[in-house]
N, C-alpha and C. Protein backbone atom coordinates (compact mmCIF):
# COMPACT_ATOMS: atom_id res chain seq x y z
N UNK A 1 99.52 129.75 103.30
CA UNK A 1 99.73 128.41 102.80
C UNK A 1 99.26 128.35 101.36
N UNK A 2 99.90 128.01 100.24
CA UNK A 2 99.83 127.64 99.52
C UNK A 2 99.28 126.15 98.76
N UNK A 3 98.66 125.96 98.16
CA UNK A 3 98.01 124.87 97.43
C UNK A 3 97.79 124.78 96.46
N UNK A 4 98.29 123.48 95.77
CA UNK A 4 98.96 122.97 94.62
C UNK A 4 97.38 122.50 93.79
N UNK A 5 97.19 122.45 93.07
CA UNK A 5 96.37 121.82 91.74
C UNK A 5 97.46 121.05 90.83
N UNK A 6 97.37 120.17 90.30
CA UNK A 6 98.49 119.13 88.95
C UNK A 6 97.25 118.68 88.71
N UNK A 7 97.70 118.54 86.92
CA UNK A 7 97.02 117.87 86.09
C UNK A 7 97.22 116.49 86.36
N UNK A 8 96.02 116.31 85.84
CA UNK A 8 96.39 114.32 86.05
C UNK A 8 97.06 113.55 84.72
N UNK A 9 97.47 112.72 85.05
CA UNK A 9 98.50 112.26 83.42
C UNK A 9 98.17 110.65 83.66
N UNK A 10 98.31 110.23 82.15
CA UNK A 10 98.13 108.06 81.61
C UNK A 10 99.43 107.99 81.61
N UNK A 11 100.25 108.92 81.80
CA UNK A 11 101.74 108.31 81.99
C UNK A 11 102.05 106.71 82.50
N UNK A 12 102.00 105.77 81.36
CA UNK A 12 102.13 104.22 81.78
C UNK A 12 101.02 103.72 83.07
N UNK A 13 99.95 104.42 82.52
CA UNK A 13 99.08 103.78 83.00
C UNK A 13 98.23 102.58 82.76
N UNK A 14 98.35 102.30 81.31
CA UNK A 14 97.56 101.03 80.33
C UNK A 14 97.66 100.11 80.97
N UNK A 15 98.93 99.68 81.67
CA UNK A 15 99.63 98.28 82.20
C UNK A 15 98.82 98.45 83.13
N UNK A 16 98.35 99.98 84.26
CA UNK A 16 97.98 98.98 85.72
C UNK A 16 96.35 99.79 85.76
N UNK A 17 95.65 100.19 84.36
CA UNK A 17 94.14 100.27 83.77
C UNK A 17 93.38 99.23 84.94
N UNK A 18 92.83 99.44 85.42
CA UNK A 18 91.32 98.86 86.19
C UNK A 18 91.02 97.97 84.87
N UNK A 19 90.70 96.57 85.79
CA UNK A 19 90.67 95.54 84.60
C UNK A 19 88.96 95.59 83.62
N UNK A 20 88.66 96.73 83.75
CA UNK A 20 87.87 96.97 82.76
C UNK A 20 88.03 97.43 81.57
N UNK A 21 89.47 98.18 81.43
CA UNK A 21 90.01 98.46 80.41
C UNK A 21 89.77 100.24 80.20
N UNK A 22 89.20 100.91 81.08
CA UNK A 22 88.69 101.69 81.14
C UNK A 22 89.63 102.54 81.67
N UNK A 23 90.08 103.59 81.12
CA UNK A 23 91.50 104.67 81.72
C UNK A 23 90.69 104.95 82.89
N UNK A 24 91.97 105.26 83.59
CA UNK A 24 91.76 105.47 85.42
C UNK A 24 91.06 106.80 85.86
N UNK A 25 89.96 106.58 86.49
CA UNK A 25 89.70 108.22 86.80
C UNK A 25 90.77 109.06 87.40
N UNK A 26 90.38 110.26 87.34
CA UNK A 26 91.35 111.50 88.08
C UNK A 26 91.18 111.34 89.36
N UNK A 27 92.41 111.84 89.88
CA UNK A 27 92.84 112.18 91.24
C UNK A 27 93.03 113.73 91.49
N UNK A 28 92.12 114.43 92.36
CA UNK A 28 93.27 115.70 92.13
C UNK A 28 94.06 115.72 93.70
N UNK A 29 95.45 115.53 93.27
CA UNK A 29 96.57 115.61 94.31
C UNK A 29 97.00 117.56 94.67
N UNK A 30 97.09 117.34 96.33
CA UNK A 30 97.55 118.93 96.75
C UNK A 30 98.81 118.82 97.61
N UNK A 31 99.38 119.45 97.31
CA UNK A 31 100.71 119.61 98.64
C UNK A 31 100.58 121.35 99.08
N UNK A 32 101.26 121.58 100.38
CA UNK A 32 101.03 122.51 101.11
C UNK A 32 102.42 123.27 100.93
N UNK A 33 102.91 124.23 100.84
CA UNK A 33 104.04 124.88 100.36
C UNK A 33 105.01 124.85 99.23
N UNK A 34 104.48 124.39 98.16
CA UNK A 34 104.83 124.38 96.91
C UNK A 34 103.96 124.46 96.12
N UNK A 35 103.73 125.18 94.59
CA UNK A 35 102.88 124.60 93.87
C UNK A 35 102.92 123.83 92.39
N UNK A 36 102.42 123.87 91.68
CA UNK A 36 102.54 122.54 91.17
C UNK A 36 103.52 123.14 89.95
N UNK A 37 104.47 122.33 89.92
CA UNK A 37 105.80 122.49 89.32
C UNK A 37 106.87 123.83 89.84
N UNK A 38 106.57 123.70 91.46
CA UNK A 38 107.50 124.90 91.53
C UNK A 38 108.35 124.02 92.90
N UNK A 39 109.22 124.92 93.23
CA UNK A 39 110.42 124.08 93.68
C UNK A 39 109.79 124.08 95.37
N UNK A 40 110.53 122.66 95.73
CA UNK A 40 109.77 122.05 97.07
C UNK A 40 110.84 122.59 98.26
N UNK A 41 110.42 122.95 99.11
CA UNK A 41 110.77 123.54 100.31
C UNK A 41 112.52 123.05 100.88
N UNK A 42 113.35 123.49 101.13
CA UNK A 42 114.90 122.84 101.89
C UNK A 42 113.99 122.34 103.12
N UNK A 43 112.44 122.38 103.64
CA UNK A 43 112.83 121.59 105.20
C UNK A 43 112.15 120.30 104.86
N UNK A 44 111.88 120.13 102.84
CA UNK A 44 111.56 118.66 102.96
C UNK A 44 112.42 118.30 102.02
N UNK A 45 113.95 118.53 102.48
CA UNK A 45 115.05 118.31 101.17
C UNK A 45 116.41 117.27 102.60
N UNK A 46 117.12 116.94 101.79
CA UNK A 46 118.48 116.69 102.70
C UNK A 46 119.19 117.84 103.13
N UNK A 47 118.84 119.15 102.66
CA UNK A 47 119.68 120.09 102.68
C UNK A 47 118.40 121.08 104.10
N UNK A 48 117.41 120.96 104.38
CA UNK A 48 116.81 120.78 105.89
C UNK A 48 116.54 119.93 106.75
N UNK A 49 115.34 120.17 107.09
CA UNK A 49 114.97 118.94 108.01
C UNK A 49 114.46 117.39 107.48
N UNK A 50 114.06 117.57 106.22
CA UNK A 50 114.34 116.35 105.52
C UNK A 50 112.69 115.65 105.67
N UNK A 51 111.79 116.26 105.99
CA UNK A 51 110.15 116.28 106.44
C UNK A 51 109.36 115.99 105.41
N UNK A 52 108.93 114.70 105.42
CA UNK A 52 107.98 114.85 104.29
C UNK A 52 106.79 116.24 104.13
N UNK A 53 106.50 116.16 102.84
CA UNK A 53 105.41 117.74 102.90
C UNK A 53 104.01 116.93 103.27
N UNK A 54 103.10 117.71 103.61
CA UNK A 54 102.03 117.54 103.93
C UNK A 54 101.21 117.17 102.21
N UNK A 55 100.27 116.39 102.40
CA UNK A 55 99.62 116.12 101.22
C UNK A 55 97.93 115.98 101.29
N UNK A 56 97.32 116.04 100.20
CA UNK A 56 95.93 115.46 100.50
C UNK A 56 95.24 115.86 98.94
N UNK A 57 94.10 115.43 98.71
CA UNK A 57 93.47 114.96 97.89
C UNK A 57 91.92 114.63 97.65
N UNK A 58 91.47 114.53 96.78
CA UNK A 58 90.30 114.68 96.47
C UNK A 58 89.32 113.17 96.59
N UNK A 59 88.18 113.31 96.96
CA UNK A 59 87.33 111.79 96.92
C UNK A 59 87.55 111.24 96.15
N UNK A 60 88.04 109.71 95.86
CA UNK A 60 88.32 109.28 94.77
C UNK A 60 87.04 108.20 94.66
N UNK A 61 87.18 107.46 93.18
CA UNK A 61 85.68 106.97 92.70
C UNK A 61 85.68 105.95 94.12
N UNK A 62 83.89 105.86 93.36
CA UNK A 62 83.58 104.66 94.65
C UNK A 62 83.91 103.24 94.24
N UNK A 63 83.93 102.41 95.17
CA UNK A 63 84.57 100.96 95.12
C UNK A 63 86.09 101.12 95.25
N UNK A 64 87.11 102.59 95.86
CA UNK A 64 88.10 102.35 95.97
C UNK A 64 88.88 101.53 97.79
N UNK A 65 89.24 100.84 97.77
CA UNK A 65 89.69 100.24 99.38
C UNK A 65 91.03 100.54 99.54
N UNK A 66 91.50 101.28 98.92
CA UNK A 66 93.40 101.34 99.49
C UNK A 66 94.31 102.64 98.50
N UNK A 67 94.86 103.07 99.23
CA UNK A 67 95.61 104.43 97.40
C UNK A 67 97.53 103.63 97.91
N UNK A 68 97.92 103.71 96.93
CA UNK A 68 99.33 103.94 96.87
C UNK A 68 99.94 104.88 96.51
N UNK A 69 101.19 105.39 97.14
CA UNK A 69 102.48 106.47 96.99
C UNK A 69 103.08 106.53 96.94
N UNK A 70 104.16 106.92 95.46
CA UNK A 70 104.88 106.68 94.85
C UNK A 70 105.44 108.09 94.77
N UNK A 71 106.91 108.12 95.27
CA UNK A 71 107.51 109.43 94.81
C UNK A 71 109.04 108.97 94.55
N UNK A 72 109.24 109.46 93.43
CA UNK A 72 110.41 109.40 92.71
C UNK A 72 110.79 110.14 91.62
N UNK A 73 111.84 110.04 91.15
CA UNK A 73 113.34 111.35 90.65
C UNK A 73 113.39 110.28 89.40
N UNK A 74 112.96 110.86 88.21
CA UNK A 74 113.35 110.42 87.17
C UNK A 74 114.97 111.27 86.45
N UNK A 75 114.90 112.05 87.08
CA UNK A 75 116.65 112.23 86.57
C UNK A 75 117.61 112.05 87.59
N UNK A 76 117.91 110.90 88.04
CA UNK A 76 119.16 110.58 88.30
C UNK A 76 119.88 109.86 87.60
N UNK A 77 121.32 110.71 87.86
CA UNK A 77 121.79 111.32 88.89
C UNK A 77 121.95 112.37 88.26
N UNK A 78 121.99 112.77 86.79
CA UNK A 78 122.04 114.24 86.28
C UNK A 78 121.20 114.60 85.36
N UNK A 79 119.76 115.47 85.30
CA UNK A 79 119.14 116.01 84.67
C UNK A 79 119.63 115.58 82.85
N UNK A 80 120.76 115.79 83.21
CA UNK A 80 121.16 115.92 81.65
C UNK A 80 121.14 114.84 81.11
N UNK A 81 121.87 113.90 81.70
CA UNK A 81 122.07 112.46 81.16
C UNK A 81 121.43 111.73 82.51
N UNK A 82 120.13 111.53 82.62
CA UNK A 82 119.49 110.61 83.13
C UNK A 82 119.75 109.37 83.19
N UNK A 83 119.92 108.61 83.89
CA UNK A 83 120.32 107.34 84.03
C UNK A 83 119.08 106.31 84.72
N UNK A 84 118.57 106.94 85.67
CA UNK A 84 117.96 105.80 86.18
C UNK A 84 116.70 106.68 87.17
N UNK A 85 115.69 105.93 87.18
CA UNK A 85 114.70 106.45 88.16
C UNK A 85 115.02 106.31 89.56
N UNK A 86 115.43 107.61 90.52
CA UNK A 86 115.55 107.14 92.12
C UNK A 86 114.25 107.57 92.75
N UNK A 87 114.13 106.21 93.94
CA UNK A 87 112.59 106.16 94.57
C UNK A 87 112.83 106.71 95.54
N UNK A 88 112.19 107.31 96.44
CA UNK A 88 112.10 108.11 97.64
C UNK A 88 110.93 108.21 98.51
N UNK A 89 110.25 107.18 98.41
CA UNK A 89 109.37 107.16 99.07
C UNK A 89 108.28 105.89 98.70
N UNK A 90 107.35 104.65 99.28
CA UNK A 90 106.56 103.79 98.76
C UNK A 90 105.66 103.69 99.91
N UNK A 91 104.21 103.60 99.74
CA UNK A 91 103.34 103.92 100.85
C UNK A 91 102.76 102.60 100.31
N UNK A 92 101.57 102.14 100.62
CA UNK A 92 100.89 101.14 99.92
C UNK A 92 99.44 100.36 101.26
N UNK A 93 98.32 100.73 100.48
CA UNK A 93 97.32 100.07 101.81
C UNK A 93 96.78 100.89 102.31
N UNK A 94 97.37 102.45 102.22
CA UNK A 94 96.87 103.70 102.55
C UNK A 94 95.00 103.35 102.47
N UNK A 95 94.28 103.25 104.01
CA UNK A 95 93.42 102.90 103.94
C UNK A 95 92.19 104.14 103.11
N UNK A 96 90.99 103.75 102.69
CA UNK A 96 90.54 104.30 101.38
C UNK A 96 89.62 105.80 102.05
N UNK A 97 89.48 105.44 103.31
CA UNK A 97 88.60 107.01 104.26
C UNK A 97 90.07 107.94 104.17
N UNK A 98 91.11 107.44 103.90
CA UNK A 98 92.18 108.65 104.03
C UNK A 98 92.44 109.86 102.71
N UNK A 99 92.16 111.08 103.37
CA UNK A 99 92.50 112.27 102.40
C UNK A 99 93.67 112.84 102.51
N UNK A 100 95.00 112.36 103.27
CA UNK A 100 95.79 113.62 103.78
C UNK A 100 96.92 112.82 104.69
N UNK A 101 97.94 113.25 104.32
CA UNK A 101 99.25 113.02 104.96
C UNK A 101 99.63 114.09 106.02
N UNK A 102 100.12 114.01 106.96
CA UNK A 102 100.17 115.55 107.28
C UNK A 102 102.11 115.63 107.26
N UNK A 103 102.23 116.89 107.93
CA UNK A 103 103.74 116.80 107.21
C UNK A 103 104.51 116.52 108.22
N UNK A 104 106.08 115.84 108.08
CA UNK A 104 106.61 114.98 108.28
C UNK A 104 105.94 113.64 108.95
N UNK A 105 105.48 113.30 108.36
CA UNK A 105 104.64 111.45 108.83
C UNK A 105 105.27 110.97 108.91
N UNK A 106 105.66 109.61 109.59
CA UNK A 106 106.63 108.93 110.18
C UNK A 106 105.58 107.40 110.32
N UNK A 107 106.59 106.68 110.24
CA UNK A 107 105.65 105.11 110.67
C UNK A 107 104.77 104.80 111.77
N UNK A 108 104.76 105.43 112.90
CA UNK A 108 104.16 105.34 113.98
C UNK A 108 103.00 106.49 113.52
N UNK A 109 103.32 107.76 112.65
CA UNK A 109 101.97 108.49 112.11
C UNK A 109 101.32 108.11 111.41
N UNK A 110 101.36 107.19 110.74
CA UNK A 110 101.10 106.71 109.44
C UNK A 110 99.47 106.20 109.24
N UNK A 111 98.01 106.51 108.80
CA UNK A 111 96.94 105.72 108.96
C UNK A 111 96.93 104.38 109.17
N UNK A 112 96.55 103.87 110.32
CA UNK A 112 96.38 102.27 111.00
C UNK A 112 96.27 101.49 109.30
N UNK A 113 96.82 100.49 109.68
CA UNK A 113 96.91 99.85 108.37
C UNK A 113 97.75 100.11 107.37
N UNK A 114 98.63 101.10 107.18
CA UNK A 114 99.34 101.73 105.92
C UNK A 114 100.60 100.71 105.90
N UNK A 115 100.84 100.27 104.77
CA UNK A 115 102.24 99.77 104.18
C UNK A 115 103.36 100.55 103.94
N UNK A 116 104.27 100.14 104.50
CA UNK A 116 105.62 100.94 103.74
C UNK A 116 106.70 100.24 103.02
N UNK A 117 106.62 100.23 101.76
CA UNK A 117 108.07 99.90 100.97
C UNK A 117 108.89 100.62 100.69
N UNK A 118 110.01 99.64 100.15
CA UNK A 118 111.68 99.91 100.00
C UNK A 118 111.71 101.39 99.58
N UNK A 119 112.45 102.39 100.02
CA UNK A 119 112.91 103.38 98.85
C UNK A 119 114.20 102.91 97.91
N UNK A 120 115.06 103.70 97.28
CA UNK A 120 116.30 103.06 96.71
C UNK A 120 117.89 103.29 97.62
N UNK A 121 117.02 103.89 98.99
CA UNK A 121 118.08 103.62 99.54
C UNK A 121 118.22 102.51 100.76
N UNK A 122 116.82 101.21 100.49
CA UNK A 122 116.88 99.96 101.16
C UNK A 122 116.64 99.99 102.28
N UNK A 123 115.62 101.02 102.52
CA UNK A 123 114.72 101.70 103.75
C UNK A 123 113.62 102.09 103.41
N UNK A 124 112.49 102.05 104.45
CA UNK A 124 111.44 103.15 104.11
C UNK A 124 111.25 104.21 104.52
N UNK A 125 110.01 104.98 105.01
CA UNK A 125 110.15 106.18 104.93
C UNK A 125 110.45 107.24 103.69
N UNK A 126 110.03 108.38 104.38
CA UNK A 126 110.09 109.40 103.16
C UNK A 126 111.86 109.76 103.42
N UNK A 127 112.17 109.67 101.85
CA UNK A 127 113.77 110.45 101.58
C UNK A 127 113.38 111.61 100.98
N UNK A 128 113.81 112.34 101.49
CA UNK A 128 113.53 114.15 100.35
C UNK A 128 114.39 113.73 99.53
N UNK A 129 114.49 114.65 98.36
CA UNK A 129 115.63 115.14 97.60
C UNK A 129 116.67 115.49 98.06
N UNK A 130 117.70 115.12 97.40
CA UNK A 130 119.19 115.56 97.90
C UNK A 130 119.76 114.92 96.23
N UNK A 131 119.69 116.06 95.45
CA UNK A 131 120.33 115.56 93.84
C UNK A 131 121.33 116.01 94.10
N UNK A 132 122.83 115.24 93.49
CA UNK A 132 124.22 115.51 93.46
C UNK A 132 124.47 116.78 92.39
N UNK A 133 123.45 116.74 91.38
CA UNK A 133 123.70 117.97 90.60
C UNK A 133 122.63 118.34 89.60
N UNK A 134 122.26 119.59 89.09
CA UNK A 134 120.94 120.45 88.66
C UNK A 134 119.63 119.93 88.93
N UNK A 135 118.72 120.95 88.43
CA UNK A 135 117.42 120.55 88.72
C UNK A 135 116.71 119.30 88.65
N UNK A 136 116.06 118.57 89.66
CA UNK A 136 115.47 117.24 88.96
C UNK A 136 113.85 117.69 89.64
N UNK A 137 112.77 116.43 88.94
CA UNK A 137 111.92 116.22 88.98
C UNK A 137 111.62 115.46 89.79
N UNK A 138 110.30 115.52 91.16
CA UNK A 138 110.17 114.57 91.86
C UNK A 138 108.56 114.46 91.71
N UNK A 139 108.41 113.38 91.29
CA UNK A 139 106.98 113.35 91.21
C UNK A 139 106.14 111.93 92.03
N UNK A 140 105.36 112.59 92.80
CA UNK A 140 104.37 112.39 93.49
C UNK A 140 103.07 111.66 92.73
N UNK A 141 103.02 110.62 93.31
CA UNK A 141 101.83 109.65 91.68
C UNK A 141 101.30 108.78 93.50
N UNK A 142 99.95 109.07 93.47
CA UNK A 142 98.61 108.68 94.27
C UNK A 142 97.74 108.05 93.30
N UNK A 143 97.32 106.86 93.37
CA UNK A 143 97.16 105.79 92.98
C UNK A 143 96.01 105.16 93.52
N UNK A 144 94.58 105.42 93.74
CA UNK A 144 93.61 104.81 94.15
C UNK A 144 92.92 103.27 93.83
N UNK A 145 92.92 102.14 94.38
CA UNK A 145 92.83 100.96 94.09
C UNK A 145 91.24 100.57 94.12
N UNK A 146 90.99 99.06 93.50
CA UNK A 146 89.41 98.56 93.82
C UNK A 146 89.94 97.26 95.06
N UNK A 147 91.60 96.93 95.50
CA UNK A 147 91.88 96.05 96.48
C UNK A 147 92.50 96.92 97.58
N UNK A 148 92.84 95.84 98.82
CA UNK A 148 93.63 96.13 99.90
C UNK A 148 94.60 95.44 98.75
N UNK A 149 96.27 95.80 98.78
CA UNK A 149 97.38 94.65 98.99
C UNK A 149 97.60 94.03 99.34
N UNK A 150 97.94 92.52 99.27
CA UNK A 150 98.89 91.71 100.49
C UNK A 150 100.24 92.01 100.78
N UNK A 151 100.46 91.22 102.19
CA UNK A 151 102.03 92.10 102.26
C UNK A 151 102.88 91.48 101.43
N UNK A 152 103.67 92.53 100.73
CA UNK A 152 104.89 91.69 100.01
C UNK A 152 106.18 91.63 100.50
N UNK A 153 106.73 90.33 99.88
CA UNK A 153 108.18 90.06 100.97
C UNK A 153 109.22 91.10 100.53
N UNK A 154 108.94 92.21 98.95
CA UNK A 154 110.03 92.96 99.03
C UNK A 154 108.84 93.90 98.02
N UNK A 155 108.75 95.09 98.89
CA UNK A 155 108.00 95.69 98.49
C UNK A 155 108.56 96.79 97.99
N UNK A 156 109.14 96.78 97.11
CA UNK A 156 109.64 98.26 96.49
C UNK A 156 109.07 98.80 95.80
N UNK A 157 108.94 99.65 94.68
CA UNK A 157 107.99 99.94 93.68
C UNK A 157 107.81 99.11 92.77
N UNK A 158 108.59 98.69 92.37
CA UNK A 158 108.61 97.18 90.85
C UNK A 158 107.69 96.39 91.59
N UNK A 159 107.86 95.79 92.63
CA UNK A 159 106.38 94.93 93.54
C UNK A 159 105.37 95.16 93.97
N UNK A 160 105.44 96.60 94.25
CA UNK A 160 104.09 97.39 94.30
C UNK A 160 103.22 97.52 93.29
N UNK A 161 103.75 98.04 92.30
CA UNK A 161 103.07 98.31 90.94
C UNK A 161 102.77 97.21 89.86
N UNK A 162 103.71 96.02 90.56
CA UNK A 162 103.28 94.85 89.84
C UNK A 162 101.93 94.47 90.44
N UNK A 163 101.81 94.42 91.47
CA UNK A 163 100.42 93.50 92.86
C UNK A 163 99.70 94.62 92.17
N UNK A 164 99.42 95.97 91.82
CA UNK A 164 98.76 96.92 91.66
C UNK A 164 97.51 96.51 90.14
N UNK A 165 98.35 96.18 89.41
CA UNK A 165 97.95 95.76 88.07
C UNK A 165 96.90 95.22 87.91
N UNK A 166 96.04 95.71 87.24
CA UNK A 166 94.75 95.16 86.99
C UNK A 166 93.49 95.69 88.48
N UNK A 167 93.88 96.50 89.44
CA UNK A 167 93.24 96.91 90.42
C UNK A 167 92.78 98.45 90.29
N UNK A 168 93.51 99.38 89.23
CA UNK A 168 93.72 100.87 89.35
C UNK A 168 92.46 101.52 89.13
N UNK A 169 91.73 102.29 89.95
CA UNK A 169 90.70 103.17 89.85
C UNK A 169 90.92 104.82 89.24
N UNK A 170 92.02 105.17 89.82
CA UNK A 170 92.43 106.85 89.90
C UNK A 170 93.63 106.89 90.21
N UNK A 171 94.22 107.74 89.61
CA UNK A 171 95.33 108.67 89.39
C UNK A 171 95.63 109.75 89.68
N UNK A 172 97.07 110.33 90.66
CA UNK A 172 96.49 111.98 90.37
C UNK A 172 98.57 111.87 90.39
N UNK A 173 99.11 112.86 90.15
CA UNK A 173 100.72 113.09 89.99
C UNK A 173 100.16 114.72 90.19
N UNK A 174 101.56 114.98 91.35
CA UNK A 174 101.97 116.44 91.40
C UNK A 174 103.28 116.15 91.48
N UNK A 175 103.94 117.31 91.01
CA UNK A 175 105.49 117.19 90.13
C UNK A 175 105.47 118.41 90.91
N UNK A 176 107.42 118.32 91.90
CA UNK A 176 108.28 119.44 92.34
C UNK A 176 109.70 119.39 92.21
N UNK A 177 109.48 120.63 92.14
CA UNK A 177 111.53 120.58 91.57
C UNK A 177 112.16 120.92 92.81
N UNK A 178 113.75 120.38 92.38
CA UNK A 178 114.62 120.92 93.78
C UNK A 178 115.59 120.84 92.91
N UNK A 179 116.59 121.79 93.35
CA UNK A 179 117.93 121.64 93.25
C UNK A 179 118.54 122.26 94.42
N UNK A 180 120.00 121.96 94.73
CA UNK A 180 120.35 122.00 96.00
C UNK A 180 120.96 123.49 95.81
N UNK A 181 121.23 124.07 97.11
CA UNK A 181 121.90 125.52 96.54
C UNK A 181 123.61 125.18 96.61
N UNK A 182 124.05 126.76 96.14
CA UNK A 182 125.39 126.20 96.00
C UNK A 182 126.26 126.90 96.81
N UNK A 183 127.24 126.36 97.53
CA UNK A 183 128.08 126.48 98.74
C UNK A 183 129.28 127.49 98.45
């Protein structure tokens, strides 16, 4: 088994800064059969079993009560000419004793208490990758809070990360590539 290390990144983090103003501590995020920037498994793609990967992570600061999970494809639909960010996944409430996803989690697996919002295909749950064409980026952004969330009536990422704002403790992003093979 393999295990991932990613750097941590402020990638548009200012907006959801812990209202102290104080950049967000580190997260360090791990996934189990990939490593960090190398390409993510076909049995957590559309093109296998479609399984979320197993995940987990490091103690994050104290005073945190909840992490959020955010995974999404900043090049869709083509690497080249990017158009739009696709979401694939929104966790939220992830209670704060939790280190670890295990792999394929499902709503009934999910830590007592965990939220699930919209992906962009108007469901939750984890969507693997399935890009129509070349390599894209899917990055994984764990998000440690100083609140629980309330539930929101449309919780996608734009509503997540809005309620998030002004709560953010830690950060951690691990980034995997996929591209589909060719037939």
């Amino acid at each position: 088994m393999r295990v991932l290390f990613i750097a941590i990144t402020g990638l548009a983090l200012g907006a959801l800064a812990h209202s102290t103003a104080k950049a967000p501590a580190p997260l360090t995020l791990h996934a189990s059969g990939f490593s960090a920037g190398g390409l993510i498994p076909a049995k957590h793609t559309c093109d296998g079993a479609d399984r979320s990967p197993a995940l987990s992570w490091s103690v994050p600061p104290n005073g945190t009560r909840s992490f959020v999970l955010i995974v999404d494809d900043p090049d869709a639909p083509d690497p080249a000419k990017p158009q739009r960010t696709w979401v694939h996944w929104v966790m939220y409430d992830l209670p704060a004793a939790t280190r670890a996803l295990k792999e394929g989690v499902t709503t009934k697996t999910l830590p007592a208490g965990t939220r699930e919002g919209l992906n962009d295909w108007g469901a939750t749950g984890w969507r693997g990758p399935c890009p129509p064409i070349g390599r894209h980026r899917y990055f994984f952004k764990l998000t440690a809070l100083d609140t629980v969330l309330p539930a929101l009536p449309h919780a996608d990422k734009a509503a997540v990360e809005t309620a998030m704002q002004g709560h953010v403790l830690a950060h951690g992003e691990l980034i995997g590539l996929y591209q589909r093979p060719t037939k």
